[in-house]
Protein backbone atom coordinates (compact mmCIF):
# COMPACT_ATOMS: atom_id res chain seq x y z
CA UNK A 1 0.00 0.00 0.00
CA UNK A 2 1.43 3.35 -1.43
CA UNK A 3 -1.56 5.35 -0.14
CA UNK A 4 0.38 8.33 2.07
CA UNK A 5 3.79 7.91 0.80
CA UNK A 6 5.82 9.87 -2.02
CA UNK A 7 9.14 9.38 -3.21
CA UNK A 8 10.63 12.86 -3.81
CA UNK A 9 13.35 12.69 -5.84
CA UNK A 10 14.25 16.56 -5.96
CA UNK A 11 14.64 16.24 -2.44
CA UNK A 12 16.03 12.97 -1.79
CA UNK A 13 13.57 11.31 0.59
CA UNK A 14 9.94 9.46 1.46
CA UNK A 15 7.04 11.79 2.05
CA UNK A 16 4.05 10.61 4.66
CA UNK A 17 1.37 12.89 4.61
CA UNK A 18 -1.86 11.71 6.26
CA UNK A 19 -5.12 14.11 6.67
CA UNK A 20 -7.58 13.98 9.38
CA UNK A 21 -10.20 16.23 10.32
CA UNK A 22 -8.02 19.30 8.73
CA UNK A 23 -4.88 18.10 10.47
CA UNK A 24 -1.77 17.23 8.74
CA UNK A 25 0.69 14.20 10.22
CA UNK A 26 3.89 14.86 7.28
CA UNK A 27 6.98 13.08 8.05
CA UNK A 28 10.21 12.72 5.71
CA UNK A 29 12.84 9.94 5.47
CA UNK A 30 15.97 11.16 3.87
CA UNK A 31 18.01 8.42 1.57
CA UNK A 32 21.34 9.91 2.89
CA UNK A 33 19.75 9.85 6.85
CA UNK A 34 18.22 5.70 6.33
CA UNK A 35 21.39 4.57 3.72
CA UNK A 36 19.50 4.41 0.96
CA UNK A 37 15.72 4.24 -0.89
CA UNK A 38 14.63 1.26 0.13
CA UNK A 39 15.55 1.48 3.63
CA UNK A 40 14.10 5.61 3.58
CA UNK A 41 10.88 3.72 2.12
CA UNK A 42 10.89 0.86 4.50
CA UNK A 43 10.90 3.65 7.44
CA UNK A 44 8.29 6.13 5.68
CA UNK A 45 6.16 2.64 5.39
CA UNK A 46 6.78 1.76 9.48
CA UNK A 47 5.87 5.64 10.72
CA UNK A 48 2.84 5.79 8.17
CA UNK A 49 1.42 2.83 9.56
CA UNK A 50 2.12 3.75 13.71
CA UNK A 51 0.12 6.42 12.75
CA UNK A 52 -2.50 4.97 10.74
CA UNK A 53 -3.39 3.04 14.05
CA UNK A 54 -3.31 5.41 16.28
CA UNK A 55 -5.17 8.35 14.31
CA UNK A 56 -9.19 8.60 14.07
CA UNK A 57 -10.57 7.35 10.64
CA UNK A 58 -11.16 9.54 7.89
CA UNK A 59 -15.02 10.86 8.71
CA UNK A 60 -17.67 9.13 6.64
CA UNK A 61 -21.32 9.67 6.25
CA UNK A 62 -23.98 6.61 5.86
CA UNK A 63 -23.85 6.83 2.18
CA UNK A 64 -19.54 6.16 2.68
CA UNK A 65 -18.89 9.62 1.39
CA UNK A 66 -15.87 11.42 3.15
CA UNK A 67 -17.35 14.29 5.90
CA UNK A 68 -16.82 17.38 3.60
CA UNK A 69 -17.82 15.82 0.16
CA UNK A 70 -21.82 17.04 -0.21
CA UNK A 71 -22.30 16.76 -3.91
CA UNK A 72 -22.25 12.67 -3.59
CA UNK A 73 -19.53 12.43 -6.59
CA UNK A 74 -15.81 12.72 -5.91
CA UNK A 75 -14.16 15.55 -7.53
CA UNK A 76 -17.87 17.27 -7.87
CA UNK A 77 -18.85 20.29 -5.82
CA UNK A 78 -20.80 23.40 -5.44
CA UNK A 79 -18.85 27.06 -5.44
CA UNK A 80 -20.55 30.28 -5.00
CA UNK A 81 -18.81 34.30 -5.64
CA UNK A 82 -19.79 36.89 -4.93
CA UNK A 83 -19.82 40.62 -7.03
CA UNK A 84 -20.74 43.81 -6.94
CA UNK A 85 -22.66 45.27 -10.10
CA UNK A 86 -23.66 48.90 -10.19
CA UNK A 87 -23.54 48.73 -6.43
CA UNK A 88 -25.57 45.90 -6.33
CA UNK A 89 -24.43 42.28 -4.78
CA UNK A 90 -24.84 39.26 -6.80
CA UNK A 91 -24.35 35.63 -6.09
CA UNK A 92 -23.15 33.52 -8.60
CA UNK A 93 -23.57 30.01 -8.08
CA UNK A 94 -21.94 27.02 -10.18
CA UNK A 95 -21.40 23.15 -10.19
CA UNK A 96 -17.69 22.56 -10.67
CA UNK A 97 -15.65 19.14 -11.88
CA UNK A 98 -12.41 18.90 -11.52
CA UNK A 99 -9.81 15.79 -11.61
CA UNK A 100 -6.29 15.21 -11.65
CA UNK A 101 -4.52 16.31 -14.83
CA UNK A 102 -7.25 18.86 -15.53
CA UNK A 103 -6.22 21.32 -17.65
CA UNK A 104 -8.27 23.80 -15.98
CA UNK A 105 -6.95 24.94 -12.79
CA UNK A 106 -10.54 26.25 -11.85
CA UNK A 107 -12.08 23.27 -12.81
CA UNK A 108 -15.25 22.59 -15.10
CA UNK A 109 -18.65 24.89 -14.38
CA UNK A 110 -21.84 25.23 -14.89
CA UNK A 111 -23.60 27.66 -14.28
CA UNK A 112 -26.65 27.71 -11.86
CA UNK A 113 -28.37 30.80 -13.32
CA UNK A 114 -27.80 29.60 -16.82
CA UNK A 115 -28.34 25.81 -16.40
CA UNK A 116 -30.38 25.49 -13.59
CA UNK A 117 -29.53 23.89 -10.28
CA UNK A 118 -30.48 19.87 -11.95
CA UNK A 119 -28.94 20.62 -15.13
CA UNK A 120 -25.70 22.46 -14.03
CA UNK A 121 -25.14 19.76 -11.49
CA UNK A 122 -25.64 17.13 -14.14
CA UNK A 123 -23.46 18.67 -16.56
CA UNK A 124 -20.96 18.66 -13.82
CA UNK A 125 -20.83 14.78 -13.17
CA UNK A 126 -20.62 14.59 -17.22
CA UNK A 127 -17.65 16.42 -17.21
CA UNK A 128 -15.94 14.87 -14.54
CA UNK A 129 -16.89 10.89 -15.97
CA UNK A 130 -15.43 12.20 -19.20
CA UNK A 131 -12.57 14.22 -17.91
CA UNK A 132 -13.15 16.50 -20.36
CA UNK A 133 -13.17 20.48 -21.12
CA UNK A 134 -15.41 20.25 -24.01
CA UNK A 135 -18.62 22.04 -23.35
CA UNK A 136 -19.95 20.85 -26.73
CA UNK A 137 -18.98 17.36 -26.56
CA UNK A 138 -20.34 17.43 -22.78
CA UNK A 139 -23.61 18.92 -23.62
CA UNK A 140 -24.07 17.11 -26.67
CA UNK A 141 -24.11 13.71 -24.27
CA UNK A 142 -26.00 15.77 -21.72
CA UNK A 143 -28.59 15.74 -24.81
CA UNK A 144 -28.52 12.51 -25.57
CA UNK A 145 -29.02 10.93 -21.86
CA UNK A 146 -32.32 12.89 -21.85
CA UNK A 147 -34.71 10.27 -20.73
CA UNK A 148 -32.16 7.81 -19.65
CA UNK A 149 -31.86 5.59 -16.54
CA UNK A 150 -28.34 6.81 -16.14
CA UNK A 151 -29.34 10.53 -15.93
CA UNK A 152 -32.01 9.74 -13.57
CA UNK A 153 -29.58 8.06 -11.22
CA UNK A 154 -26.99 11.22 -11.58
CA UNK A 155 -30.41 13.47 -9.98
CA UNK A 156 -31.02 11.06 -7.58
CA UNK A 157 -27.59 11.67 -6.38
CA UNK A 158 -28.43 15.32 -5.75
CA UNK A 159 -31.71 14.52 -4.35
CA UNK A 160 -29.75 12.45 -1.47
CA UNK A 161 -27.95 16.52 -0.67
CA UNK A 162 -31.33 18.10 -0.96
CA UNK A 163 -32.07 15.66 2.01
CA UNK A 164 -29.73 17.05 4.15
């Protein structure tokens, strides 16, 4: 199990980082300090798990979601701004994907006021199973799960938040 552990290179050592409820555990294990990678990893491995049994596990809800993920999809959540037009406040509220390697650093959104709240969200999880930038291409299989079983089940996991 790699899960926790880096090899840094640049830096010459393992990496344990281990998050729980906003806390970070980060330990490194030099190759020049242990004599070597495999004894630095060996080391990294023994800390990571000490700790693993003696920290709290990471917070799950009854569907086995982690604590802070609301949207029911990994990678899938809702961001709101804020601005001020003609002295006037606005909210501005989206559905955004995002996954590693996405050439967005923002992410993917939709827009709430343009999509509405089903549809943005929808288009959201479409991005994110595709990993893909292309609103076109995203929208054009939005438009062709219309009716579907498999968009129904993608509102059904927004209905579970609604619950909330």
């Amino acid at each position: 199990m790699a899960k926790y552990l880096t090899k840094n290179v640049q830096e010459n050592c393992y990496m344990v980082r281990i998050m729980r409820q906003g806390k970070k555990y980060q330990k490194n294990f030099s190759k020049k300090k242990y004599g070597g990678w495999r004894k630095a990893e060996a080391a990294a491995k023994e800390w990571r798990d000490e700790m693993l049994e003696t920290l709290p596990p990471i917070a799950m809800n009854q569907e086995g979601r982690s604590a802070n993920n609301l949207s029911g999809v990994v990678g899938v959540y809702l961001a709101n701004a804020n601005f001020t037009k003609r002295g006037k406040q606005y909210d501005y509220w989206r559905w955004v994907a995002k996954w590693p390697g996405c050439e967005r650093r923002g992410g993917m959104t939709w827009s709430v006021n343009k999509y509405g709240e089903a549809e943005a969200f929808a288009l959201a999880v479409l991005s994110r199973e595709l990993r893909s930038v292309d609103r076109e291409a995203i929208l054009a299989r939005f438009k062709k799960l219309k009716g579907t079983k498999k968009l129904e089940k993608i509102y059904e996991k927004r209905n579970l938040i609604l619950e909330y």
